[in-house]
N, C-alpha and C. Protein backbone atom coordinates (compact mmCIF):
# COMPACT_ATOMS: atom_id res chain seq x y z
N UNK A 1 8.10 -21.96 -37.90
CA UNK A 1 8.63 -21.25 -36.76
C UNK A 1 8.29 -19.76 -36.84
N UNK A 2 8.37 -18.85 -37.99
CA UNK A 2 8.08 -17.82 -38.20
C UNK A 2 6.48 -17.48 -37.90
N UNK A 3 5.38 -18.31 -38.16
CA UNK A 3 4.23 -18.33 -38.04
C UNK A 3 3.84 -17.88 -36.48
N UNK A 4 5.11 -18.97 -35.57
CA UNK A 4 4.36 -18.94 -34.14
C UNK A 4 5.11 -17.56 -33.86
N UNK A 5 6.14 -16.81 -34.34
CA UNK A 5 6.48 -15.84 -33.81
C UNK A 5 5.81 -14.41 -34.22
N UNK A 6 4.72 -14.60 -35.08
CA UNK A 6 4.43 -13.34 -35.67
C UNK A 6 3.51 -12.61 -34.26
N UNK A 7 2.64 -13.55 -34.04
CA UNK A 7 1.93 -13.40 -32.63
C UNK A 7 2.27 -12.68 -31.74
N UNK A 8 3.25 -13.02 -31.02
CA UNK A 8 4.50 -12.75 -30.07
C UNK A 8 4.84 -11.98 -30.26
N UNK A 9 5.16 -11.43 -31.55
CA UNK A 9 5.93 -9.94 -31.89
C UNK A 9 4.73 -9.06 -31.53
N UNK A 10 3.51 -9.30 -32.28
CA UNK A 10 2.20 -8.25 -32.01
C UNK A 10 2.27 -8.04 -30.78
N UNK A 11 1.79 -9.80 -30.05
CA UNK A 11 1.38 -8.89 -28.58
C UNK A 11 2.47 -8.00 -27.52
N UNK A 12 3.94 -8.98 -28.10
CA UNK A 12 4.94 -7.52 -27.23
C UNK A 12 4.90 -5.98 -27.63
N UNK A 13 4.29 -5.84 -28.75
CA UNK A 13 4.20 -4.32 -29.37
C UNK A 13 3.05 -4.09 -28.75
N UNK A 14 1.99 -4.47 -28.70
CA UNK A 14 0.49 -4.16 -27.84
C UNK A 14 1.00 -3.96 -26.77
N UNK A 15 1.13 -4.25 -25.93
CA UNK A 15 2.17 -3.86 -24.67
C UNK A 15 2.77 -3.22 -24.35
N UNK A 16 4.17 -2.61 -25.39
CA UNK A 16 5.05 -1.54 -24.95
C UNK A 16 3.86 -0.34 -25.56
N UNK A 17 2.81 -0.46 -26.37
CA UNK A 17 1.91 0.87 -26.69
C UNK A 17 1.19 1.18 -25.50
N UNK A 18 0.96 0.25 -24.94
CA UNK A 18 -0.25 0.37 -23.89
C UNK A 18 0.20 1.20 -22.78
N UNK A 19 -0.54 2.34 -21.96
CA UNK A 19 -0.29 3.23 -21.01
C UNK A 19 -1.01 3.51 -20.19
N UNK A 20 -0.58 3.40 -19.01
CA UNK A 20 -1.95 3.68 -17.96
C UNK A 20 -2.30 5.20 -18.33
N UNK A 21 -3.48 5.10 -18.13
CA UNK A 21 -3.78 6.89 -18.28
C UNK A 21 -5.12 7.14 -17.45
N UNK A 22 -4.65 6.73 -15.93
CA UNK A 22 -5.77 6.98 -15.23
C UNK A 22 -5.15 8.14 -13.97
N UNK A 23 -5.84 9.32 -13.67
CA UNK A 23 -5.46 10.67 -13.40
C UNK A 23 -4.22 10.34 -12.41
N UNK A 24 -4.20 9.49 -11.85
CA UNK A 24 -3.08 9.05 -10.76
C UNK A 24 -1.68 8.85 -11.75
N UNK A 25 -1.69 8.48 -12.95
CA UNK A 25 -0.50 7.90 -13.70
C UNK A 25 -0.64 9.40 -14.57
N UNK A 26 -1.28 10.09 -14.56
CA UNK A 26 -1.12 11.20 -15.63
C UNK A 26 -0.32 11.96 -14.71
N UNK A 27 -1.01 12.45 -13.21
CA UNK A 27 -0.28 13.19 -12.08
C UNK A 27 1.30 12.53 -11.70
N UNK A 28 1.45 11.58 -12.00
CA UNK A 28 2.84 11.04 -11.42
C UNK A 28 3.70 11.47 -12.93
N UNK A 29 3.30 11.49 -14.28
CA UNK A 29 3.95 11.43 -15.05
C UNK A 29 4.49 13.39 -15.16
N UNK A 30 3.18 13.99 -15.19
CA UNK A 30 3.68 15.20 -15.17
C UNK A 30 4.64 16.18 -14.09
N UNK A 31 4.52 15.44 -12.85
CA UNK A 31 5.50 15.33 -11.54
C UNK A 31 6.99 15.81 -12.06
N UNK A 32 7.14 14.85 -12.74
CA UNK A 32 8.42 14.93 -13.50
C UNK A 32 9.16 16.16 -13.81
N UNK A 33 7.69 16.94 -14.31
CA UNK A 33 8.13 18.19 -15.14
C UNK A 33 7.84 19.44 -14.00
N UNK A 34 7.67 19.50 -12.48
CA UNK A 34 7.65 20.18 -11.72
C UNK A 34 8.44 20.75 -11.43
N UNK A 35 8.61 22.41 -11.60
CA UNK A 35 10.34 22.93 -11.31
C UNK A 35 10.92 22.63 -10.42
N UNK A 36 10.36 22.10 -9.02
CA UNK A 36 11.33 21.41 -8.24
C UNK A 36 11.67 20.40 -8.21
N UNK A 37 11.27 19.19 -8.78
CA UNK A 37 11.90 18.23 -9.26
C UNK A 37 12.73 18.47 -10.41
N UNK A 38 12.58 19.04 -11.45
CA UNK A 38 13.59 19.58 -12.28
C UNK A 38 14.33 20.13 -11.89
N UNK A 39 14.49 21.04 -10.92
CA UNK A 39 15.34 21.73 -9.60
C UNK A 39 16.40 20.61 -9.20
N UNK A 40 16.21 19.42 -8.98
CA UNK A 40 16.67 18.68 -7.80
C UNK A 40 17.26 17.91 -8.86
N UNK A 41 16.97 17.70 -10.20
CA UNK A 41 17.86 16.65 -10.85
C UNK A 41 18.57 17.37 -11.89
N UNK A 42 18.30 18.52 -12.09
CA UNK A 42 19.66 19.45 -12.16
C UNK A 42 20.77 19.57 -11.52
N UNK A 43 20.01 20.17 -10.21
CA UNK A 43 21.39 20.49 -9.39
C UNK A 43 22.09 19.03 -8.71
N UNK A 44 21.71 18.06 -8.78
CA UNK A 44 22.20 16.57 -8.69
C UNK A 44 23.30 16.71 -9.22
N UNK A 45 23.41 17.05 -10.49
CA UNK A 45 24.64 16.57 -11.65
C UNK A 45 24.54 15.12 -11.73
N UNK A 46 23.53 14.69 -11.47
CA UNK A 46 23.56 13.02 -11.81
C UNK A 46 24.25 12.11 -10.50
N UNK A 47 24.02 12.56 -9.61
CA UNK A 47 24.74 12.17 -8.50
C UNK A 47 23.45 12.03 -7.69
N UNK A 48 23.18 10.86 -7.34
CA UNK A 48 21.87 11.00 -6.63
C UNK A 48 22.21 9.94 -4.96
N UNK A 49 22.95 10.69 -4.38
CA UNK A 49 23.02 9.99 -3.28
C UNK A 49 21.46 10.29 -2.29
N UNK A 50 21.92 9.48 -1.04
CA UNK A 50 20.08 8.88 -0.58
C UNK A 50 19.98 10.42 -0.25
N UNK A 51 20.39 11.25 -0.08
CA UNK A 51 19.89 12.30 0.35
C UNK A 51 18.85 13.26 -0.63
N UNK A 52 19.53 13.24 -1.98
CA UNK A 52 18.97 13.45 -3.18
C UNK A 52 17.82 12.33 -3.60
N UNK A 53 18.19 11.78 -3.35
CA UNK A 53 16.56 10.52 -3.88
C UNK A 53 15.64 10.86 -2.91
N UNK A 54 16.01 11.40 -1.51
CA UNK A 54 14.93 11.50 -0.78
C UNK A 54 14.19 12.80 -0.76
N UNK A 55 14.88 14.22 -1.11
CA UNK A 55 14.33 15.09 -1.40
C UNK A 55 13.51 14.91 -3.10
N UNK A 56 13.79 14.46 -3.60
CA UNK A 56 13.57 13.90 -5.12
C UNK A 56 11.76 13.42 -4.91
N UNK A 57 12.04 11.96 -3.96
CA UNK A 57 10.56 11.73 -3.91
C UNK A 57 9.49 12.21 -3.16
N UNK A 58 9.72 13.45 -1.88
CA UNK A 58 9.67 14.19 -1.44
C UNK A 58 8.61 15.03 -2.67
N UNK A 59 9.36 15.85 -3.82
CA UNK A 59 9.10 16.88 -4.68
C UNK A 59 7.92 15.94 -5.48
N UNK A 60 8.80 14.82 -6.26
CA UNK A 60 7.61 14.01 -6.76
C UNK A 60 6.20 13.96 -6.28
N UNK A 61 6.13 13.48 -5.07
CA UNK A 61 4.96 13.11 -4.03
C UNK A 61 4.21 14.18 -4.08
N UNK A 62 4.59 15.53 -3.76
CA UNK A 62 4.33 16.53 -3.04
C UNK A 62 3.62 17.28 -4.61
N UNK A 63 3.94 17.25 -6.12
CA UNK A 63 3.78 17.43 -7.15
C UNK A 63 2.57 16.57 -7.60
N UNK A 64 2.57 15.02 -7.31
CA UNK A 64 1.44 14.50 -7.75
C UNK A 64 0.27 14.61 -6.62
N UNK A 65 0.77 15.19 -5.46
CA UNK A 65 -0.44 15.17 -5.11
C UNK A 65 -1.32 16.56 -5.15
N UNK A 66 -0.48 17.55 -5.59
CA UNK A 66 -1.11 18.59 -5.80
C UNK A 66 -1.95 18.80 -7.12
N UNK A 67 -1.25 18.07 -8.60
CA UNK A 67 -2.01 17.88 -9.18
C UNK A 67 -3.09 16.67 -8.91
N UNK A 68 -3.50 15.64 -8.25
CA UNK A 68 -4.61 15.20 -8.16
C UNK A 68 -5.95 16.47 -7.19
N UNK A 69 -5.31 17.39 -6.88
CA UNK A 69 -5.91 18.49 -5.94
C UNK A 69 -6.68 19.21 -7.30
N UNK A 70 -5.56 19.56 -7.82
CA UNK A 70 -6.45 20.30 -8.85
C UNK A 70 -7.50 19.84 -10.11
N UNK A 71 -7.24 18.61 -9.77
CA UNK A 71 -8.00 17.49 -10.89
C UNK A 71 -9.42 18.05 -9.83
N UNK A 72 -9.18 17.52 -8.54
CA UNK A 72 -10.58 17.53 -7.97
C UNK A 72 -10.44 16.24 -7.32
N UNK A 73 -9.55 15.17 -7.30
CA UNK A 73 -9.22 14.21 -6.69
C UNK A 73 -8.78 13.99 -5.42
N UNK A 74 -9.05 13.18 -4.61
CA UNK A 74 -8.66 13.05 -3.11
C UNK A 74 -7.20 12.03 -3.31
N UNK A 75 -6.02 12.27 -2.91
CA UNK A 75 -4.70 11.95 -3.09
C UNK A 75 -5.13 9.87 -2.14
N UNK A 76 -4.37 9.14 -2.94
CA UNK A 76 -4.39 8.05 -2.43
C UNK A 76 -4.20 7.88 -0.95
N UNK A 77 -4.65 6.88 -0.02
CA UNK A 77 -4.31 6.73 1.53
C UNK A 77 -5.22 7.73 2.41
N UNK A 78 -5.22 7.72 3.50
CA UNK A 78 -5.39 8.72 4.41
C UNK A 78 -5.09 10.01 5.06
N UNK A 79 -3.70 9.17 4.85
CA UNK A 79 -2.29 10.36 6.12
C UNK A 79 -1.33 10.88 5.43
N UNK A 80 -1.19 11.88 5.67
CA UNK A 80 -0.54 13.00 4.73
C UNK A 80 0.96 12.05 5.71
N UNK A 81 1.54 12.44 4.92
CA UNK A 81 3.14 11.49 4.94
C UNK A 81 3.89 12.33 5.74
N UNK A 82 5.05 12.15 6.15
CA UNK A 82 5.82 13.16 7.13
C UNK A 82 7.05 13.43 6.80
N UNK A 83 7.19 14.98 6.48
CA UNK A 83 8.54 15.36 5.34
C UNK A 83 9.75 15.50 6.26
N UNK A 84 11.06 14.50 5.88
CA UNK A 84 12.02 14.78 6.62
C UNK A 84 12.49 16.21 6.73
N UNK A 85 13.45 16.39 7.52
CA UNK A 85 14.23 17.35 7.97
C UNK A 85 15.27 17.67 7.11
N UNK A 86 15.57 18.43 6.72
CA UNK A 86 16.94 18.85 5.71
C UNK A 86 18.17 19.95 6.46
C-alpha cells in the first residue's frame, strides 16, 4: 500500500510547485501589490461588501493591465471594460 502511495505524494507535490509564469499570471500576481489595491483592502478592514469587491477588481484589472502595457503586451480581449460609477 505504501508503494502505490509514494507516487501520489510526488505528483501532488509536482503540482502545488508548479506556477504559471506567463506575463499575464506574473501581471495579475503583482496587481496585488498595487497601492490601490492595497489601498482598498486596507481600508476594507476585512469587510468586503459587493461594493468593495467591485472597486477591488476594478484596481486589480486596471493594475494588470497596465503592467502588461509596460511589458509591451496588448491586454487580453478587445474592449476596454466599463468602470462603474462610485
Amino acid at each position: 500500500m505504501t508503494r502505490r502511495l509514494v507516487p501520489l505524494v510526488l505528483l501532488a507535490l509536482t503540482a502545488c510547485g508548479s506556477t504559471d509564469n506567463s506575463p499575464q499570471a506574473q501581471c495579475e500576481r503583482q496587481a496585488n501589490n498595487d497601492p490601490k489595491v492595497v489601498d482598498i483592502n486596507i481600508s476594507s478592514n476585512g469587510i468586503y461588501t459587493p461594493q468593495v469587491r467591485s472597486r477591488l477588481s476594478v484596481a486589480k484589472r486596471e493594475a494588470t493591465l497596465q503592467c502588461l502595457r509596460l511589458k509591451g503586451l496588448a491586454p487580453p480581449g478587445g474592449v476596454e471594460p466599463v468602470h462603474p460609477q462610485y
